[in-house]
Structure formats: C-alpha cells, structure tokens
N, C-alpha and C. Protein backbone atom coordinates (compact mmCIF):
# COMPACT_ATOMS: atom_id res chain seq x y z
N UNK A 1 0.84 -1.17 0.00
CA UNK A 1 0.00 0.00 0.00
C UNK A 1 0.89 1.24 0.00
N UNK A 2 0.48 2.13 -0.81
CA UNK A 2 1.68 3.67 -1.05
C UNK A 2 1.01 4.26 0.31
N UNK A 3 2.16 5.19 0.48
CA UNK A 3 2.40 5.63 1.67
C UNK A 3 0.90 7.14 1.49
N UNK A 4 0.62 7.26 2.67
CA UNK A 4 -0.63 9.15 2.90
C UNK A 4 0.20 9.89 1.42
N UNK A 5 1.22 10.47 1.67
CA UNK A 5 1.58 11.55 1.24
C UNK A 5 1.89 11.50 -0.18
N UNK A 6 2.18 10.32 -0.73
CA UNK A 6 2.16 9.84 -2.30
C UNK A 6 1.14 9.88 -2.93
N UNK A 7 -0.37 9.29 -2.11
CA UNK A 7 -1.03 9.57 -2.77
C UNK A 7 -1.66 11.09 -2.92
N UNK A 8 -2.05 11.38 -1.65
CA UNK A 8 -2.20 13.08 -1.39
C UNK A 8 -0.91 14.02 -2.65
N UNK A 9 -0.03 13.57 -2.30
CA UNK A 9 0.91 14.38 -3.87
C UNK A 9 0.25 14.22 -5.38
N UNK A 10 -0.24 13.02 -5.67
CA UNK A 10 -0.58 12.40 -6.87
C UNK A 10 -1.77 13.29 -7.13
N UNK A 11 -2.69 13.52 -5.98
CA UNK A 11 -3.90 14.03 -6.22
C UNK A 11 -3.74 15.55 -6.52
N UNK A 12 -2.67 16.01 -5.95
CA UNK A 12 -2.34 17.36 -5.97
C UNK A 12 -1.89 17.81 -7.13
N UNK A 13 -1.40 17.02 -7.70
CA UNK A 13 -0.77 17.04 -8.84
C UNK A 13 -1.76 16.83 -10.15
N UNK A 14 -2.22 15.93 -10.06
CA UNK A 14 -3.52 15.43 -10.97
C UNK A 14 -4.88 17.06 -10.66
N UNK A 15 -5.08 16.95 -9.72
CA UNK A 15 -6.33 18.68 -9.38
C UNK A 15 -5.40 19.80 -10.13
N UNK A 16 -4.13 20.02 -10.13
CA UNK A 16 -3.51 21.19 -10.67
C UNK A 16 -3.36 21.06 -12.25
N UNK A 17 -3.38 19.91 -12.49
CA UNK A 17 -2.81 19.86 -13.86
C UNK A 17 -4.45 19.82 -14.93
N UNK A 18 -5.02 19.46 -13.79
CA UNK A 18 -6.61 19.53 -14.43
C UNK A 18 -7.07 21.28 -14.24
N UNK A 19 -6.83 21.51 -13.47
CA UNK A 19 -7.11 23.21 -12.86
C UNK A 19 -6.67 23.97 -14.36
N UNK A 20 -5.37 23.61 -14.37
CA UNK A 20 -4.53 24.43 -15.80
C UNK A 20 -4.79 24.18 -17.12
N UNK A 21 -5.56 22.64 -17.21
CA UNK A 21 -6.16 22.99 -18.55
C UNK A 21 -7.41 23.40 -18.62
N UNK A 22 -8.42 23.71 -17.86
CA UNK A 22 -9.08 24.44 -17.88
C UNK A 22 -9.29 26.03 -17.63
N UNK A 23 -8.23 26.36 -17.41
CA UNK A 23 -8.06 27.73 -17.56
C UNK A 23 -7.33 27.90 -18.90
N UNK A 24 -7.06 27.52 -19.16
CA UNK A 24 -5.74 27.38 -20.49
C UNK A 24 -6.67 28.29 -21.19
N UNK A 25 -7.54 27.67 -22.38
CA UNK A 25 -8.85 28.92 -23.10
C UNK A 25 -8.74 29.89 -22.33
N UNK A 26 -9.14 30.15 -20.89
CA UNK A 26 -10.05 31.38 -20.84
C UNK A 26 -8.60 32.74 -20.60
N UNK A 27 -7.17 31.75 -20.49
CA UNK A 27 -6.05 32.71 -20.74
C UNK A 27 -5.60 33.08 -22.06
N UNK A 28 -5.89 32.21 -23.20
CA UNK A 28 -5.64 33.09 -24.31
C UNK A 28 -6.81 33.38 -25.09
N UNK A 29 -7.92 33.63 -24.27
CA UNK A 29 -8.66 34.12 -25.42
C UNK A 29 -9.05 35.37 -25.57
N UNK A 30 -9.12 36.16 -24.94
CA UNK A 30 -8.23 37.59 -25.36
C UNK A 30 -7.99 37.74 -26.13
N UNK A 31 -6.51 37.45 -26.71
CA UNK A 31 -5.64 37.72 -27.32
C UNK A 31 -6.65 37.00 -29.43
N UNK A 32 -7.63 35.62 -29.28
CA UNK A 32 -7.63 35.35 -29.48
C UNK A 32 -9.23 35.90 -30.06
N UNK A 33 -9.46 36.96 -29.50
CA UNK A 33 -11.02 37.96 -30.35
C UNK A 33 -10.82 39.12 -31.00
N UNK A 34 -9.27 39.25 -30.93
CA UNK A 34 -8.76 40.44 -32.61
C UNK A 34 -8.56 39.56 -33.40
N UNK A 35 -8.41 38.26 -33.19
CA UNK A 35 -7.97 37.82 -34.99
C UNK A 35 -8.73 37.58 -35.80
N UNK A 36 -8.27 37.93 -36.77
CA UNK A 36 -9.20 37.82 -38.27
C UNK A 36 -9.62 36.44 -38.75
N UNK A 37 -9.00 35.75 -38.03
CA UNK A 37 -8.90 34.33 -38.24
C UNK A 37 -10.27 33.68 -37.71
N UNK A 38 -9.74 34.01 -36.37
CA UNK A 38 -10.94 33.75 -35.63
C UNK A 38 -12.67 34.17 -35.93
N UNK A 39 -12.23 35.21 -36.21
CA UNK A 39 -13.34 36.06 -36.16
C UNK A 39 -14.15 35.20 -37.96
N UNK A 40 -13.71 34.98 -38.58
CA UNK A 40 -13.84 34.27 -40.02
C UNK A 40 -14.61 32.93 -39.32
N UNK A 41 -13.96 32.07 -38.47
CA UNK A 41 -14.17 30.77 -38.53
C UNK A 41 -15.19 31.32 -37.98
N UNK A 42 -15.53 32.01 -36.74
CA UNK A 42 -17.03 32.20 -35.96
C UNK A 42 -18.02 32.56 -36.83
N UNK A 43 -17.55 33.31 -37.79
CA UNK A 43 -18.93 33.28 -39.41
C UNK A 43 -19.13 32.54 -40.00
N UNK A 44 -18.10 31.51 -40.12
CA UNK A 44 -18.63 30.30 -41.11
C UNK A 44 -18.54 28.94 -40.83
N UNK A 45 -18.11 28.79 -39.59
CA UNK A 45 -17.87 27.34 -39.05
C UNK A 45 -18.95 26.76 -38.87
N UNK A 46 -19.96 27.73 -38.43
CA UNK A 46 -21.40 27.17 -37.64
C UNK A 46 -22.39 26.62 -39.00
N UNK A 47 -22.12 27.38 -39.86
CA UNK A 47 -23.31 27.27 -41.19
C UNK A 47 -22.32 25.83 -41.79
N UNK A 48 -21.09 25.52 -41.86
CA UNK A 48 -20.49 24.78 -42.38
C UNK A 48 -20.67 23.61 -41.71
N UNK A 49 -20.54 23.72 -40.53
CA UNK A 49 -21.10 22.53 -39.71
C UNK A 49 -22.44 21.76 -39.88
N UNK A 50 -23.32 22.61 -39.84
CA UNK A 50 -24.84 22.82 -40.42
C UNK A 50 -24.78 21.91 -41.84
N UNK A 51 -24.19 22.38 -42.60
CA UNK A 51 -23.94 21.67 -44.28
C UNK A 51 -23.69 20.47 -44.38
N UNK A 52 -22.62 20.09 -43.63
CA UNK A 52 -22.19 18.86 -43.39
C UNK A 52 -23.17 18.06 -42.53
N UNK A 53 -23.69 18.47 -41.49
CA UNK A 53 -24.84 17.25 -40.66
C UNK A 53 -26.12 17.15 -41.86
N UNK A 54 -26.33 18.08 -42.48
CA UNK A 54 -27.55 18.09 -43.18
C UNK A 54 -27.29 16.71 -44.63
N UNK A 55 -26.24 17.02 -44.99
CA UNK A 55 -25.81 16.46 -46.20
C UNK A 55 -25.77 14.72 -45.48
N UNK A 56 -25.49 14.93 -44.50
CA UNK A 56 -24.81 13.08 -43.60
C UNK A 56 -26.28 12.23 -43.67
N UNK A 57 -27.16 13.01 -42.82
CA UNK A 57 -27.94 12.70 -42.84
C UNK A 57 -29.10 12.24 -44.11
N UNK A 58 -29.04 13.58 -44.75
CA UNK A 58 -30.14 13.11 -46.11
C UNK A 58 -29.24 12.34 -46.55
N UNK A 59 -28.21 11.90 -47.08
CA UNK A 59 -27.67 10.87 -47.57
C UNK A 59 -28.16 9.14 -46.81
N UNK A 60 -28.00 9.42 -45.39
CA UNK A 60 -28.32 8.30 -44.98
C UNK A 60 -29.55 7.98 -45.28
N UNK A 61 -30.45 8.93 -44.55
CA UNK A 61 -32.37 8.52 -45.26
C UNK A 61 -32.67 8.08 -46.32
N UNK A 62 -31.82 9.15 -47.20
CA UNK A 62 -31.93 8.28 -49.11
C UNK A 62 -31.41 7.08 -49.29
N UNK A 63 -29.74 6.95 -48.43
CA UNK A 63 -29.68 5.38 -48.88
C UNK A 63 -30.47 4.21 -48.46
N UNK A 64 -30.96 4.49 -47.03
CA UNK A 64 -31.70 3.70 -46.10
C UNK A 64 -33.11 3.22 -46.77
N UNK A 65 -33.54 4.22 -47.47
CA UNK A 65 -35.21 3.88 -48.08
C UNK A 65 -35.16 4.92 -49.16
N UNK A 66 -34.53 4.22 -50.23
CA UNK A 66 -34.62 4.95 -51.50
C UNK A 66 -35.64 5.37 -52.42
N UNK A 67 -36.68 4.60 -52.01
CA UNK A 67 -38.37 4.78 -52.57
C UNK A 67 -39.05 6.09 -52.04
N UNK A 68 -38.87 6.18 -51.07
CA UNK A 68 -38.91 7.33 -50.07
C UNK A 68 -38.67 8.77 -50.33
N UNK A 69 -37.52 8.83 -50.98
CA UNK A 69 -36.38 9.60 -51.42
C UNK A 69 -37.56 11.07 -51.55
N UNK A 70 -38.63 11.20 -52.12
CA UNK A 70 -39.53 12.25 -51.85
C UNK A 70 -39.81 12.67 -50.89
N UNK A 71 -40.03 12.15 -49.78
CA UNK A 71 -39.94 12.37 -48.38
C UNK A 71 -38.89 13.27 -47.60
N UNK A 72 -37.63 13.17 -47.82
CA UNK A 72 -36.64 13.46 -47.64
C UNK A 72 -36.37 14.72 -48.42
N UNK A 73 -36.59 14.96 -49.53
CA UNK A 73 -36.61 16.05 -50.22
C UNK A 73 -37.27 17.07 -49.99
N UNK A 74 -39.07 16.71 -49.70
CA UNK A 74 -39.94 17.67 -49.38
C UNK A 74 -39.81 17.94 -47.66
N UNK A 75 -39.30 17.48 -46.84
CA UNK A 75 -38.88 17.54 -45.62
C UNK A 75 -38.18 18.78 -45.91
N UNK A 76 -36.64 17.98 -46.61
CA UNK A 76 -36.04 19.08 -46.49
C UNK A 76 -35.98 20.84 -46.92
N UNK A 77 -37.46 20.94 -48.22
CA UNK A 77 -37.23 21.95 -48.47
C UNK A 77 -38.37 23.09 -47.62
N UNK A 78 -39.53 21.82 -46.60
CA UNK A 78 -40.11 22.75 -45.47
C UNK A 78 -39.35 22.86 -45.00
N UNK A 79 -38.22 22.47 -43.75
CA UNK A 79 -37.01 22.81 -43.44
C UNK A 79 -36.62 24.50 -43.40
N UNK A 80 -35.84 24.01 -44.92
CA UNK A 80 -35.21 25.57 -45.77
C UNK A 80 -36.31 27.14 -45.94
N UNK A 81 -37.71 26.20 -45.95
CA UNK A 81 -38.75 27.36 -46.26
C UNK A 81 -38.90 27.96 -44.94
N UNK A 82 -39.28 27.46 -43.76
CA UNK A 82 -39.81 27.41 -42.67
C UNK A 82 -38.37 28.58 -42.04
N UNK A 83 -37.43 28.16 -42.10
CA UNK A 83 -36.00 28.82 -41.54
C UNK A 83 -36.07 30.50 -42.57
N UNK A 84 -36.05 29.79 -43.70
CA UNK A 84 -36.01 31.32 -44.66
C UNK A 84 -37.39 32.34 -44.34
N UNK A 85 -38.20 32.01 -43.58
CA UNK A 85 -39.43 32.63 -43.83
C UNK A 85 -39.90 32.78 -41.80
N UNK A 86 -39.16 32.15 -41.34
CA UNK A 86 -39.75 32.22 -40.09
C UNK A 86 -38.47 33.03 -39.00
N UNK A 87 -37.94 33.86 -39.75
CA UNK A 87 -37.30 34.40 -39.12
C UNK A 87 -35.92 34.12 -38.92
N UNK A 88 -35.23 32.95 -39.25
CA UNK A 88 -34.25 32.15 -39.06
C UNK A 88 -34.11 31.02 -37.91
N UNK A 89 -34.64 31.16 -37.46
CA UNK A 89 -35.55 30.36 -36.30
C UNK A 89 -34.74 29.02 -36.39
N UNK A 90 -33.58 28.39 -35.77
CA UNK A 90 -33.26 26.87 -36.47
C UNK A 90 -34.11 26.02 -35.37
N UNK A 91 -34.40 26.34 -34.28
CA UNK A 91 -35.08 25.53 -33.54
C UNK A 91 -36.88 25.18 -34.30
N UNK A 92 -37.00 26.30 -34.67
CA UNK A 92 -38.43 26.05 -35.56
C UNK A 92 -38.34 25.40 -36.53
N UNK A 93 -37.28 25.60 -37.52
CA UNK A 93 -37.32 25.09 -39.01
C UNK A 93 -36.97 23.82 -38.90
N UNK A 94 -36.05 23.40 -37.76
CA UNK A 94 -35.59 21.88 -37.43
C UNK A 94 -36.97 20.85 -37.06
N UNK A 95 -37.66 21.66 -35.85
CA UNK A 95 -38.88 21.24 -35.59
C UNK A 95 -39.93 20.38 -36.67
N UNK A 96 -40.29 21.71 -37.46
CA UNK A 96 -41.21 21.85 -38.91
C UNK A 96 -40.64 20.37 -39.80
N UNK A 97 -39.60 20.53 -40.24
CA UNK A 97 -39.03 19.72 -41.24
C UNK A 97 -38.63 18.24 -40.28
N UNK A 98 -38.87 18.02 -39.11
CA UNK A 98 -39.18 16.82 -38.97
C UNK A 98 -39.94 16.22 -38.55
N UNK A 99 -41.47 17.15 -38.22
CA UNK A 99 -42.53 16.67 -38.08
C UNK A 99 -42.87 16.48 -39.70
N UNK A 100 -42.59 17.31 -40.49
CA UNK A 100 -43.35 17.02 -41.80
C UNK A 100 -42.62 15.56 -42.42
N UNK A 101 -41.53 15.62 -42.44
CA UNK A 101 -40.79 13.74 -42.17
C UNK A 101 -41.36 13.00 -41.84
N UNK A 102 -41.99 13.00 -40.78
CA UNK A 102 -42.47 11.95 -40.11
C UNK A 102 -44.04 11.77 -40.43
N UNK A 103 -44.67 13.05 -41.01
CA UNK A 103 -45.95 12.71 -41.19
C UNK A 103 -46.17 12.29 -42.42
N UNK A 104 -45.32 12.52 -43.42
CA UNK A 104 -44.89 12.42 -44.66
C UNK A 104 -44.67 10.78 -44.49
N UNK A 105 -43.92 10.02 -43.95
CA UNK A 105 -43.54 8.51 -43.96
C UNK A 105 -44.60 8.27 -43.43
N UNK A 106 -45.40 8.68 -42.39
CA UNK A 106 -46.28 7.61 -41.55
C UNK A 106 -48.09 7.87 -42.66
N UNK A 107 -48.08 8.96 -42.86
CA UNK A 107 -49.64 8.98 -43.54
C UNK A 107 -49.39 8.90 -45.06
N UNK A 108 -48.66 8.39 -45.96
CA UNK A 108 -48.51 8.50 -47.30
C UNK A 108 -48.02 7.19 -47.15
C-alpha cells in the first residue's frame, strides 16, 4: 500500500494539472477575439457545420429507403422554407421539417 503523502501528492498534482487545462482557453482568449482568423471561422464554421450534418444525414435517409427519397426532399425543403421565412428560427425550421418527415412517412 503507497504511503498518505504519495497519494495526497498524486492528487495534488492530478487537481492542478486539471485546474490548468481548464483555464488554459479562458487565458488566451483575449488575445484570441482580434484575430481575423478567428473572427472568419465564428462566421462560417457554424453554417459549415450545419452543411455537413444536413448532407450526412439526407444521404443516410436516401440510402436507407430509396423509394422514399420524396420524403426526404420535401422535408427538407419545409425545413429551408420554414427557416427562410420564419425568421431564421433553427429551432423552428428543425422542428417543422421533422414533423413534416415523419408525417410524410407515416400517412402517405
């Protein structure tokens, strides 16, 4: 059995080294809301991200039930309508376009 103070060190050591990477961000980010860089990815990372889950997905639905494939389409363009027209709303347009999915597969 290790001795009190080995482990009490270990822990001390392990709480600090956890302490420091969580401060780590909130010390350079400062420095890190003039850059142009930054400031770019925060405009387009989110919509790009967006592109990519959207694309993963309708790909999967279409391959999954290819007969369907109308379903998936008209989903997606209440979706796009619902977002373009409701304000930008993604919690609404997400909503919209997968209740109409689902009512679309279950009553047709």
């Amino acid at each position: 059995m290790p001795e009190v103070g080995y482990l009490v060190a270990g822990v001390v050591v392990a709480g600090l080294i956890t302490l420091a990477l969580r401060a780590l961000p909130f010390a350079i980010l400062k420095p890190l809301r003039k850059s142009k860089f930054v400031q770019a990815l925060g405009r387009w990372m989110p919509a790009g991200i967006m592109l990519i889950l959207a694309v993963v997905v309708l790909r999967d639905e279409v391959a999954k039930r290819p007969e369907q494939a109308w379903a998936v389409a008209v989903a997606a363009i209440v979706t796009v309508a619902v977002h373009l027209l409701g304000k930008r709303r993604a919690l609404l347009s997400i909503a919209a376009g997968t209740a109409c999915y689902v009512l679309l597969l279950n009553l047709l």
